[in-house]
Every structure is written in C-alpha cells, then in structure tokens.
PDB file of N, CA and C in Angstrom:
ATOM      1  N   UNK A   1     104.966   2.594  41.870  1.00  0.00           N
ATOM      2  CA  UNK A   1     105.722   3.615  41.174  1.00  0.00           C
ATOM      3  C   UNK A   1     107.105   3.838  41.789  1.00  0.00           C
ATOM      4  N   UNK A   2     107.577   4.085  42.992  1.00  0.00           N
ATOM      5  CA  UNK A   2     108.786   4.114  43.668  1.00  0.00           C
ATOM      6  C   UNK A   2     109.617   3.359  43.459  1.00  0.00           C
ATOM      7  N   UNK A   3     108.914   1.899  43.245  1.00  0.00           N
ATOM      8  CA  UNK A   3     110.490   1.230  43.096  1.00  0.00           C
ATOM      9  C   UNK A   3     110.868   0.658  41.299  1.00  0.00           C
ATOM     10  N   UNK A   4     110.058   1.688  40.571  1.00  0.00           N
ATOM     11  CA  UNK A   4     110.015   1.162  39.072  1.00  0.00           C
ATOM     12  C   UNK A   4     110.489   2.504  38.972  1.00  0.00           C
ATOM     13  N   UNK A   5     111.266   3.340  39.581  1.00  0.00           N
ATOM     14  CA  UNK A   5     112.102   4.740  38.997  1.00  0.00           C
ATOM     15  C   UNK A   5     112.967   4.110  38.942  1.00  0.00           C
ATOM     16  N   UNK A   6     114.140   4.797  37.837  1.00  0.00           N
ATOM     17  CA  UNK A   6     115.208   4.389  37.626  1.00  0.00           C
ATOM     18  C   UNK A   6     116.470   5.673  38.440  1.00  0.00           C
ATOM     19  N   UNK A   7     116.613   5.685  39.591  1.00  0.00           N
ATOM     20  CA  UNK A   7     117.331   6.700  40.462  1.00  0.00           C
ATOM     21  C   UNK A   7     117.288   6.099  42.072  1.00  0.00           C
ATOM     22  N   UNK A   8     118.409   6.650  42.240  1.00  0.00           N
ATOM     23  CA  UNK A   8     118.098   6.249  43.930  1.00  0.00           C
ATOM     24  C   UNK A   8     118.405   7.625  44.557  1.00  0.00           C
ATOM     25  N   UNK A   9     118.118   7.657  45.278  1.00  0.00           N
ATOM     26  CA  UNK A   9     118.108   8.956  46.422  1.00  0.00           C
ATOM     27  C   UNK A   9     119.395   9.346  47.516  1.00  0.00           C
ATOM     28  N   UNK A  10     120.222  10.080  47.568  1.00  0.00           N
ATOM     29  CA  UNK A  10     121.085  10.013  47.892  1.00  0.00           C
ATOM     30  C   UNK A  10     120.949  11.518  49.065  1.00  0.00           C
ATOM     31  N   UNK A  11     121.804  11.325  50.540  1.00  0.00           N
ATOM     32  CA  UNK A  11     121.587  12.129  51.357  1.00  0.00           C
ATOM     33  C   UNK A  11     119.977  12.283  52.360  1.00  0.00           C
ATOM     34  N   UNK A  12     119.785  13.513  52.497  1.00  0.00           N
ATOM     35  CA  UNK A  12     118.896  14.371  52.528  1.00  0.00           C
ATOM     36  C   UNK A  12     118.173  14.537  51.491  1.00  0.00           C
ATOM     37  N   UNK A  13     117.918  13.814  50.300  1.00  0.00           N
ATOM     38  CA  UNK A  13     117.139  14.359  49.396  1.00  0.00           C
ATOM     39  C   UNK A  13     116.029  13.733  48.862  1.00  0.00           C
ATOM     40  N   UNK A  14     114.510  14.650  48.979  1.00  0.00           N
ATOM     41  CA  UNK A  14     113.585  13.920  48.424  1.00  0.00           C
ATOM     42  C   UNK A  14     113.202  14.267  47.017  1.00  0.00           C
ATOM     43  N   UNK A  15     112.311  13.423  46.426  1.00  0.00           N
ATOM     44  CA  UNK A  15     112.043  13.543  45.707  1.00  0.00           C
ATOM     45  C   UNK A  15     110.758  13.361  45.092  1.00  0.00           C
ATOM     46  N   UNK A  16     109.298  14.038  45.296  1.00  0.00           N
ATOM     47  CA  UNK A  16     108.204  14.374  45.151  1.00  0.00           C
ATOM     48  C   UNK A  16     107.784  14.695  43.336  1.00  0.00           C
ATOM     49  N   UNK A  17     106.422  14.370  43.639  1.00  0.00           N
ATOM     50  CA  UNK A  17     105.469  14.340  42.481  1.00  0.00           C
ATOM     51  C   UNK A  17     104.401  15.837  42.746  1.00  0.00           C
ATOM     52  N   UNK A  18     104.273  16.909  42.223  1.00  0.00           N
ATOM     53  CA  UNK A  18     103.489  17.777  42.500  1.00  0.00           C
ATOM     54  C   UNK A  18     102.100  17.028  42.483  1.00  0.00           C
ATOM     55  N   UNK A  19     101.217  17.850  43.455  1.00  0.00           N
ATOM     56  CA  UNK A  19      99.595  16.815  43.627  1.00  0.00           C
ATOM     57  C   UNK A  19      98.713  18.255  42.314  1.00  0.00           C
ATOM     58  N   UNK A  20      98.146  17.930  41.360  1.00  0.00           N
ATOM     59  CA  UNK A  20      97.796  18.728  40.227  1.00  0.00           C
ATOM     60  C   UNK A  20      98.427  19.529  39.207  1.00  0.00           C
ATOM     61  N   UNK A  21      97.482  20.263  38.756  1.00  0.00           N
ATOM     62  CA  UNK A  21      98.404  20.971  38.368  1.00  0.00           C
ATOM     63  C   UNK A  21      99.237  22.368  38.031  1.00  0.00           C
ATOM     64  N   UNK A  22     100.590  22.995  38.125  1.00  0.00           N
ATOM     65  CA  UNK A  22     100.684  23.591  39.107  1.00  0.00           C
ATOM     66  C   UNK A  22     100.705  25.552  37.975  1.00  0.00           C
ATOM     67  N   UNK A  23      99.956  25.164  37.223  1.00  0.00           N
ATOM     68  CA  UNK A  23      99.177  25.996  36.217  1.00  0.00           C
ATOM     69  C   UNK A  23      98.363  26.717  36.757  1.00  0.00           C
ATOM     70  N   UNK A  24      97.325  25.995  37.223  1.00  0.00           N
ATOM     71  CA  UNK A  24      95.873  26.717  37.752  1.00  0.00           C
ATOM     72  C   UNK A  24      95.675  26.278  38.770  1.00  0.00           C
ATOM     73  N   UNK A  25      94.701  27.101  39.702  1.00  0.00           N
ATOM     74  CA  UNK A  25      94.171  26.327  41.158  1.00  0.00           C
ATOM     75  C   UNK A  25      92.425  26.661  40.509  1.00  0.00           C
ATOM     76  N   UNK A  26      92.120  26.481  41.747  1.00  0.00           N
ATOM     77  CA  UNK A  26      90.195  26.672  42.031  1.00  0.00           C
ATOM     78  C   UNK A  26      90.111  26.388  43.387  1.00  0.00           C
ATOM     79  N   UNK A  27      89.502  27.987  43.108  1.00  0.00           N
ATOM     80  CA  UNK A  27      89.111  28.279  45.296  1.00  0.00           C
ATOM     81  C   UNK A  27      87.872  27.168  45.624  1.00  0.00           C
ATOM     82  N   UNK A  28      87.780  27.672  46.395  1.00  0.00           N
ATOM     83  CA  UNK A  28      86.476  26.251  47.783  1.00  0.00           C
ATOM     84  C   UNK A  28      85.339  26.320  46.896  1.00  0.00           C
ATOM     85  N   UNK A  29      84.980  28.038  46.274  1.00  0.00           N
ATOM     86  CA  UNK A  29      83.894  27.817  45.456  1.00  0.00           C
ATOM     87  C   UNK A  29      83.720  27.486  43.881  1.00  0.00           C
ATOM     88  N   UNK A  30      84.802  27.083  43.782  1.00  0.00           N
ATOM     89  CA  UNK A  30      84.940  26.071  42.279  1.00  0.00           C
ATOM     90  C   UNK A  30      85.313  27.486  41.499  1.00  0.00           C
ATOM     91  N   UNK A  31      85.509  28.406  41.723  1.00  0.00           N
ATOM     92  CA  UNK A  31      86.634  29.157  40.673  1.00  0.00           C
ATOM     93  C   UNK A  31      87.607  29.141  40.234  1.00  0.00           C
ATOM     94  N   UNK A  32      88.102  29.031  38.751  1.00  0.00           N
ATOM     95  CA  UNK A  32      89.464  28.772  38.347  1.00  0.00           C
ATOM     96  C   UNK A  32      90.056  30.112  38.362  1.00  0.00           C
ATOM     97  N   UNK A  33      91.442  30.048  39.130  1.00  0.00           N
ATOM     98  CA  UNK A  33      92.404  31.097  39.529  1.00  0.00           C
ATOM     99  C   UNK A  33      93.555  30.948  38.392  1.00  0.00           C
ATOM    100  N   UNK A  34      93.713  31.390  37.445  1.00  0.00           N
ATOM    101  CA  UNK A  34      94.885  31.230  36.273  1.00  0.00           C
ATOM    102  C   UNK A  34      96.342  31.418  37.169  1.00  0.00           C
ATOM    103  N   UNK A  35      97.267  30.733  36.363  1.00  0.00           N
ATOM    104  CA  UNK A  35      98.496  30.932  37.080  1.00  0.00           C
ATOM    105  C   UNK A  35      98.950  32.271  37.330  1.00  0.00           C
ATOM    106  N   UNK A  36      98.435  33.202  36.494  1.00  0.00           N
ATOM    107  CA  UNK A  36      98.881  35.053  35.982  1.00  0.00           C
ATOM    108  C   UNK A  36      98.503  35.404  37.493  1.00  0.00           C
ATOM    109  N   UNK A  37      97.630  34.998  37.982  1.00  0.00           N
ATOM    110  CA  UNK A  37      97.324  35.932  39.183  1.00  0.00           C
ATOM    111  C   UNK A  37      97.953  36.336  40.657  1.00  0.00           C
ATOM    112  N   UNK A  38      98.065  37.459  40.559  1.00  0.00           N
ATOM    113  CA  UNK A  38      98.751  37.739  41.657  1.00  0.00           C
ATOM    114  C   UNK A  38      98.497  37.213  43.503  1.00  0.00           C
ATOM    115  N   UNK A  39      99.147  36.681  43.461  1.00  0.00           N
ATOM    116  CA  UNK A  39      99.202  36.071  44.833  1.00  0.00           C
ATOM    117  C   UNK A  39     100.543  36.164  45.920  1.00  0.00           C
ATOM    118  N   UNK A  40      99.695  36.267  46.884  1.00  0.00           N
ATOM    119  CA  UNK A  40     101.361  35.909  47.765  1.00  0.00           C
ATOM    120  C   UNK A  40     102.167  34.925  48.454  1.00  0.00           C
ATOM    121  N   UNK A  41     103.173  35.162  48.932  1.00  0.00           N
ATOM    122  CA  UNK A  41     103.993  33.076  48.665  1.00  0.00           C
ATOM    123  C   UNK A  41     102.830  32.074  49.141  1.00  0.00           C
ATOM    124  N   UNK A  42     103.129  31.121  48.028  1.00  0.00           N
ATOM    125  CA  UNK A  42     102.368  29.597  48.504  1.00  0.00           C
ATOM    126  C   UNK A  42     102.735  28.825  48.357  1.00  0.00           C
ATOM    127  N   UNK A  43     102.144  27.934  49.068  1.00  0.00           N
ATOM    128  CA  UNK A  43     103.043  26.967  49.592  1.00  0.00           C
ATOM    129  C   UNK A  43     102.001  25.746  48.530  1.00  0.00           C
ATOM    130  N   UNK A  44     102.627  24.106  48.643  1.00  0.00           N
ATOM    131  CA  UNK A  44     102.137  23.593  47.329  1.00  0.00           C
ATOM    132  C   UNK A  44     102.619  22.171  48.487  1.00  0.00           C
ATOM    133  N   UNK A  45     101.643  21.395  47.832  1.00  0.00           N
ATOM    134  CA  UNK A  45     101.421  20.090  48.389  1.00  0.00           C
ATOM    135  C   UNK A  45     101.992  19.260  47.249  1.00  0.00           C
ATOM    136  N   UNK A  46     102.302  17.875  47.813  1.00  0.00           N
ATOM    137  CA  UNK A  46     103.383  16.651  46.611  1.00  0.00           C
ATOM    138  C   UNK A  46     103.225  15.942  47.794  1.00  0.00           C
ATOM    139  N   UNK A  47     103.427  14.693  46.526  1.00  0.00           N
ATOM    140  CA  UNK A  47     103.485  12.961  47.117  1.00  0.00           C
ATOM    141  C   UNK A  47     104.967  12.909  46.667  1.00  0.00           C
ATOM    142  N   UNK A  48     105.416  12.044  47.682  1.00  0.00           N
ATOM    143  CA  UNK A  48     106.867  11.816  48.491  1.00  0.00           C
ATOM    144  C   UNK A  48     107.053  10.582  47.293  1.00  0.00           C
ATOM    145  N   UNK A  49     108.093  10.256  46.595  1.00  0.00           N
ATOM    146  CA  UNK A  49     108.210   9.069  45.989  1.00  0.00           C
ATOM    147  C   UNK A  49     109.136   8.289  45.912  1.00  0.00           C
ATOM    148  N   UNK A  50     110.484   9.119  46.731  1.00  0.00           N
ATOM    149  CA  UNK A  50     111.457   8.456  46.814  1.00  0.00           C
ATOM    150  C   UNK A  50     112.365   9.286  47.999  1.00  0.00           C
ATOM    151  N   UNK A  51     113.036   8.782  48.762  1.00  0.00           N
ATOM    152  CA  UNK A  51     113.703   9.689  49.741  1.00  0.00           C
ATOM    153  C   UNK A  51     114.945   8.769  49.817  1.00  0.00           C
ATOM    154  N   UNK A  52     116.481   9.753  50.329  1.00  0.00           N
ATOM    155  CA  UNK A  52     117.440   9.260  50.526  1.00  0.00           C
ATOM    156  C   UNK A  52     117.971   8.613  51.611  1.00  0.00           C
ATOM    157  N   UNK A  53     118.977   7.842  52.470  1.00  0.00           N
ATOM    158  CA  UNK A  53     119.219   7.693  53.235  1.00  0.00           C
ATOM    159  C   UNK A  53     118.774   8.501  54.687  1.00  0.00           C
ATOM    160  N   UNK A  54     119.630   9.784  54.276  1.00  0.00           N
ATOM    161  CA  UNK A  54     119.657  10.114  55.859  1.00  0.00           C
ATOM    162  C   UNK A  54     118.493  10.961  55.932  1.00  0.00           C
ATOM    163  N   UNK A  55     117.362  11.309  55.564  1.00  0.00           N
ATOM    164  CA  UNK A  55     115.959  11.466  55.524  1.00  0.00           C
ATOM    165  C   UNK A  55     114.888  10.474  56.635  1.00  0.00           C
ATOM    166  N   UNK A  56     115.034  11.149  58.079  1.00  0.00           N
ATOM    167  CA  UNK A  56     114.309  11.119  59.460  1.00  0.00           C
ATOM    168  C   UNK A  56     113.174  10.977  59.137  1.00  0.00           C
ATOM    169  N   UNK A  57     112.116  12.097  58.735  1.00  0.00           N
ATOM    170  CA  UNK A  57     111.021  12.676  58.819  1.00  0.00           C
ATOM    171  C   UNK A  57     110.079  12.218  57.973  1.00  0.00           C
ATOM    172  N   UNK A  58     110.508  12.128  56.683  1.00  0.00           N
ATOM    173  CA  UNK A  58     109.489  11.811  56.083  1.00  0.00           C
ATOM    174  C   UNK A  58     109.860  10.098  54.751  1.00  0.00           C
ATOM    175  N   UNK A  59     108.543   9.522  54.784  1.00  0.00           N
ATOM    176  CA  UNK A  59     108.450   8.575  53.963  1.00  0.00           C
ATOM    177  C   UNK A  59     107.646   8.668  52.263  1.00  0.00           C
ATOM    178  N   UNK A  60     108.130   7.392  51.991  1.00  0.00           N
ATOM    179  CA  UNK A  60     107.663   7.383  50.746  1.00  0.00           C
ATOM    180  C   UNK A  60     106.221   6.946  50.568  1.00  0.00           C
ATOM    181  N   UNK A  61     105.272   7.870  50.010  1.00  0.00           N
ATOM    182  CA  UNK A  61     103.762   7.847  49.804  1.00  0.00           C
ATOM    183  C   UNK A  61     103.236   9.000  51.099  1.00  0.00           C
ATOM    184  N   UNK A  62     103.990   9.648  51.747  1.00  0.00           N
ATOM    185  CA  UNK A  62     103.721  11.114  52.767  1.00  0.00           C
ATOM    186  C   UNK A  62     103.151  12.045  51.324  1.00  0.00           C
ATOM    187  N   UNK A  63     102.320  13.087  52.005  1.00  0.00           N
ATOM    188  CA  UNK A  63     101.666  13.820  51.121  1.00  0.00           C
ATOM    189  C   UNK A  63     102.812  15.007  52.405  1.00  0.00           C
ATOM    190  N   UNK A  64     103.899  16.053  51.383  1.00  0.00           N
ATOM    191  CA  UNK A  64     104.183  17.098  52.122  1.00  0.00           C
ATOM    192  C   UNK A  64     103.885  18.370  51.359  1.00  0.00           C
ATOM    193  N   UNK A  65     103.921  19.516  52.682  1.00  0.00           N
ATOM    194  CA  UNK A  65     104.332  21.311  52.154  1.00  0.00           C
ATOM    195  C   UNK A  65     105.557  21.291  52.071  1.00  0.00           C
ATOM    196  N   UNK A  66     105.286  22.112  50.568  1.00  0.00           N
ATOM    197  CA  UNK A  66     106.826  22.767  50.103  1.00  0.00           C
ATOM    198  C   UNK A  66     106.588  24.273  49.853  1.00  0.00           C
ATOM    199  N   UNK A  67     107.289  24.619  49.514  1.00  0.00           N
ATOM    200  CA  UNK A  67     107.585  25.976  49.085  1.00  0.00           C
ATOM    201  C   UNK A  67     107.922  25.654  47.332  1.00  0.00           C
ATOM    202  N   UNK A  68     107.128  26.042  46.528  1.00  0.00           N
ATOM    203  CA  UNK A  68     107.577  26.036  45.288  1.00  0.00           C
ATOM    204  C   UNK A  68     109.099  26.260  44.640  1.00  0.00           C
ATOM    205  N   UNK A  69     109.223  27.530  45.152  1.00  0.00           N
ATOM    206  CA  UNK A  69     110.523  28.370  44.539  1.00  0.00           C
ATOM    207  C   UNK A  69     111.672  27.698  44.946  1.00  0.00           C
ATOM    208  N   UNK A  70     111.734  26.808  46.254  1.00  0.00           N
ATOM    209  CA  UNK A  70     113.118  25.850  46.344  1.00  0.00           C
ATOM    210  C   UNK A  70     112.623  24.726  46.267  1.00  0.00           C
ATOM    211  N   UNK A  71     112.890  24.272  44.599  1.00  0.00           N
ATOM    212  CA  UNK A  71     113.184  22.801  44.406  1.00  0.00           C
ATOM    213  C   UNK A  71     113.518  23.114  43.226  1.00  0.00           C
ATOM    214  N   UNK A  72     113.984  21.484  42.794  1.00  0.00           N
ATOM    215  CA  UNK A  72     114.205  21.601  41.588  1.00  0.00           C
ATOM    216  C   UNK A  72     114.083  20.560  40.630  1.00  0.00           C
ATOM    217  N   UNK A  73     113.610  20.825  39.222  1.00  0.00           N
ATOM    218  CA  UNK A  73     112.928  19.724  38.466  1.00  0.00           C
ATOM    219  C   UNK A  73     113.547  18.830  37.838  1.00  0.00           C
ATOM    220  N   UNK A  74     112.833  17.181  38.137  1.00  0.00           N
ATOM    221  CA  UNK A  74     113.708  16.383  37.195  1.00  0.00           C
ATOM    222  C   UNK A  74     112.713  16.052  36.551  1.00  0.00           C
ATOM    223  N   UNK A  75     113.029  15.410  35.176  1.00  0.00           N
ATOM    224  CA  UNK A  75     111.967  14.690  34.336  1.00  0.00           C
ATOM    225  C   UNK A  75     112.956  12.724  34.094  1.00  0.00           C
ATOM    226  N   UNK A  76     112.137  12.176  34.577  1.00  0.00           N
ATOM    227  CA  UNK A  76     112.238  10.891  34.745  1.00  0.00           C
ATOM    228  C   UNK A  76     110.860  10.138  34.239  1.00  0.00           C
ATOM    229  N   UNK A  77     111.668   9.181  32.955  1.00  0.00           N
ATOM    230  CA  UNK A  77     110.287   8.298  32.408  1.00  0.00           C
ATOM    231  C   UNK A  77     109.355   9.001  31.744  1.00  0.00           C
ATOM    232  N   UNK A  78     109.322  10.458  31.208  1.00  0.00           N
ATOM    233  CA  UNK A  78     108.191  11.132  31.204  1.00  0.00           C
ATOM    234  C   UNK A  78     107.620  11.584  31.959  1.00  0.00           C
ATOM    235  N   UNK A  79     107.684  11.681  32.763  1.00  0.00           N
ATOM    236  CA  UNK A  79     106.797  12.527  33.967  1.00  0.00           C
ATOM    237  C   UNK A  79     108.080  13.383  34.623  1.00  0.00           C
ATOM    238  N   UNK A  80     107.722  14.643  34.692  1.00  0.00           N
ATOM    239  CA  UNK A  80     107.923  15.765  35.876  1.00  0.00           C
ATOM    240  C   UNK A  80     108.299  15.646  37.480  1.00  0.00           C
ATOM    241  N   UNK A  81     109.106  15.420  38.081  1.00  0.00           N
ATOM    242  CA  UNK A  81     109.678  15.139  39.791  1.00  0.00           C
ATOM    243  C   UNK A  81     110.453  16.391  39.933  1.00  0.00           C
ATOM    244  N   UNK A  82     110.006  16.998  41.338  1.00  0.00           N
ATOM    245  CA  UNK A  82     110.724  18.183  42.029  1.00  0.00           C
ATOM    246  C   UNK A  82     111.496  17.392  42.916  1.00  0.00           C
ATOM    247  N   UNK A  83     112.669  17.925  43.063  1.00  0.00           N
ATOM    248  CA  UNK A  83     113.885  17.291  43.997  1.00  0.00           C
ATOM    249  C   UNK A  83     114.229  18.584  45.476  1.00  0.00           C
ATOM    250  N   UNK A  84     113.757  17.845  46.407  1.00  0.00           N
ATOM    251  CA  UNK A  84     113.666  19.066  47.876  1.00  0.00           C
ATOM    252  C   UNK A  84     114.959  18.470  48.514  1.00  0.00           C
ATOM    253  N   UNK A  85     115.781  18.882  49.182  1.00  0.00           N
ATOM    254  CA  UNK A  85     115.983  18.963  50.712  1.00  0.00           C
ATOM    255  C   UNK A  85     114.854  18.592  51.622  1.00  0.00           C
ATOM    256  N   UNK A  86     115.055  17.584  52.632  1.00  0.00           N
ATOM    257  CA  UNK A  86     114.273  17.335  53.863  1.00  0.00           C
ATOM    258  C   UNK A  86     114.053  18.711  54.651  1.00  0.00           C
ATOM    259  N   UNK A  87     114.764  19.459  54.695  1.00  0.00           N
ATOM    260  CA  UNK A  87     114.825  21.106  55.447  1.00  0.00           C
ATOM    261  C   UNK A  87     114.116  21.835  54.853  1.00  0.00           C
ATOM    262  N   UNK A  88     113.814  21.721  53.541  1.00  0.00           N
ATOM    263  CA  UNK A  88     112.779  22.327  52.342  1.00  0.00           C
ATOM    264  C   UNK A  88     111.186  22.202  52.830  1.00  0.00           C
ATOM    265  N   UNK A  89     110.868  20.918  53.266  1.00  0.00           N
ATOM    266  CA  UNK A  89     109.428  20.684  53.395  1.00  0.00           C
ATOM    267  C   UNK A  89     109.210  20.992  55.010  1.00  0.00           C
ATOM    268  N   UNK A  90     107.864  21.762  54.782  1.00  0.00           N
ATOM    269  CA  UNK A  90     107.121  22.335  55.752  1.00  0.00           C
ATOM    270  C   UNK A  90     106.675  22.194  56.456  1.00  0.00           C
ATOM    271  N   UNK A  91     105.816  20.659  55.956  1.00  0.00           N
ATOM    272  CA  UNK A  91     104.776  20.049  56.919  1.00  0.00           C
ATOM    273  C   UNK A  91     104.700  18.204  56.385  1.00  0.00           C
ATOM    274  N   UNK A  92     104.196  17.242  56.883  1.00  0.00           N
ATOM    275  CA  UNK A  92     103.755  16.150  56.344  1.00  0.00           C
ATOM    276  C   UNK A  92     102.186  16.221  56.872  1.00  0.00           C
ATOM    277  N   UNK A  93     101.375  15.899  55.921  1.00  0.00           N
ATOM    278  CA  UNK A  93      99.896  15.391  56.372  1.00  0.00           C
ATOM    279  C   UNK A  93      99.693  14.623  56.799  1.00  0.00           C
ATOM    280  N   UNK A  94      99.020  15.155  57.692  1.00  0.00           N
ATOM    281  CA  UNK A  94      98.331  13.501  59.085  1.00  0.00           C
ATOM    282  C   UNK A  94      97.339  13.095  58.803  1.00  0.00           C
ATOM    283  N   UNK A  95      97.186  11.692  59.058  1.00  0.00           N
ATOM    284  CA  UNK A  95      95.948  10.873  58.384  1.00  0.00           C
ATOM    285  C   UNK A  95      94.665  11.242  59.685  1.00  0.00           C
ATOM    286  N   UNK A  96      93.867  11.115  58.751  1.00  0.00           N
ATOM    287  CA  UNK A  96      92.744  11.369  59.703  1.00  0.00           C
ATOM    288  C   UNK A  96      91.887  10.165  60.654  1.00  0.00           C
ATOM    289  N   UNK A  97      91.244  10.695  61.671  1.00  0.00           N
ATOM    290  CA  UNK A  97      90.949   9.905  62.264  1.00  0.00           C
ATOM    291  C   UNK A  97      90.236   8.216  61.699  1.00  0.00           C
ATOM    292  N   UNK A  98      90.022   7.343  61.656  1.00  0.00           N
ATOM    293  CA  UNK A  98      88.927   6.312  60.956  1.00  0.00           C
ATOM    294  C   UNK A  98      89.800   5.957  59.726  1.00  0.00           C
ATOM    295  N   UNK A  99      90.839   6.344  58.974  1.00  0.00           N
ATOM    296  CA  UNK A  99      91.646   5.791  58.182  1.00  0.00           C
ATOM    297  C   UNK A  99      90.591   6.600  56.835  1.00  0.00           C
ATOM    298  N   UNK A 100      90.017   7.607  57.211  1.00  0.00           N
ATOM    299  CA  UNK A 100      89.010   8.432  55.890  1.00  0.00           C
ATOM    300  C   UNK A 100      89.910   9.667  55.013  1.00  0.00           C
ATOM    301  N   UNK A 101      91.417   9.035  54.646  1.00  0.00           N
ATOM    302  CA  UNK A 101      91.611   9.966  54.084  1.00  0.00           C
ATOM    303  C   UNK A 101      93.015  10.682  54.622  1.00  0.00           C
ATOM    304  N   UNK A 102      93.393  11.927  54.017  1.00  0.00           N
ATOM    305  CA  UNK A 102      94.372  12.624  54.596  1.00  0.00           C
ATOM    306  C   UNK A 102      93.682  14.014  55.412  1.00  0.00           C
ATOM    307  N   UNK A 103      93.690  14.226  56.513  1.00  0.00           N
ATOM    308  CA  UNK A 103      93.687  15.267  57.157  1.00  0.00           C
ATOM    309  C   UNK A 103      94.633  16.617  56.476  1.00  0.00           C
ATOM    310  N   UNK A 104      94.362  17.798  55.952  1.00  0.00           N
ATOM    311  CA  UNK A 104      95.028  18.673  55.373  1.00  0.00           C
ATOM    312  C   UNK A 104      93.933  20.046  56.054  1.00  0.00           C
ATOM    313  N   UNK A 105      94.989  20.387  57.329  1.00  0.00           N
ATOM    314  CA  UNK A 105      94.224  21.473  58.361  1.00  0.00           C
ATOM    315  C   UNK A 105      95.237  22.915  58.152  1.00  0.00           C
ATOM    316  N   UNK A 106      96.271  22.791  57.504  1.00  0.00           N
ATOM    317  CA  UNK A 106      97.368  23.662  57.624  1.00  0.00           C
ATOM    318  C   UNK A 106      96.753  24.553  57.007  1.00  0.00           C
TER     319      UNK A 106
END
C-alpha cells in the first residue's frame, strides 16, 4: 500500500491510516460505546503509511498514539488518511516479545 499512494511526504510529516473505526469503540467486555458518549481526551491508535524526510522516529508500517483533534484529513484513492506532525504522535508500539504481535501496554 505505501508505495502505490500517489503523494510523497514532505518534512516532518506523517501520514497514517486510523486502526477501525473511529465512530464507535467496545470496552474489554464487548460493549459498544457510540461515538455520542461522553468521554475524556483520547488518544487513538493508526498505521504509519508514509512519512517524510526529516521524520527520526518513526517508520512506515509503526502502529502510533495520536491525539485525534490534531490532524488532519486527506482522502486519497478512496480511502480516508490523517496527516500528523512527527511532534503530534505520542507513542510508537513495541513489538512483543517472540515476534507474537504488537505489544500495546500504554
């Protein structure tokens, strides 16, 4: 998928795929939480799909934390991409021990 976008990445800037969708959640015990509900800031996980030059930290196929409220949306090909700042994201997920997956402890 990364290298069949038609964009390149320029700066500091990534450019992520939200991981679901960002409508509804469901807690640990399989309850659906509607978007209406009051909550307080959260933070939201995305796959990394393209990053710019001067972007240190993180790579393309990193699962990172963002902050919803700073980014901003592109639609490319049909599909939906949030565009961050590297200073924007929070965290990158560390793979877990045995290669079983992504570790997500935050």
């Amino acid at each position: 998928m990364p290298g069949s976008l038609p964009i390149r990445m320029l700066n500091d800037r990534v450019l992520v795929h939200r991981d679901g969708s960002a409508d509804e959640r469901r807690s640990s015990a399989g309850i659906v939480i509607p978007a209406t509900a009051v909550v307080g800031k959260r933070l939201a996980w995305a796959q990394v799909v393209a990053v710019g030059q001067h972007v240190r930290q993180v790579e393309v196929g990193d699962r990172v934390l963002f902050d919803p409220e700073e980014r901003a949306e592109v639609e490319l090909e049909g599909r939906t991409y949030l565009l961050l700042r590297e200073k924007d994201v929070h965290a990158v997920a560390a793979p877990r021990a045995a290669g079983r997956g992504t570790g997500l402890y935050l």
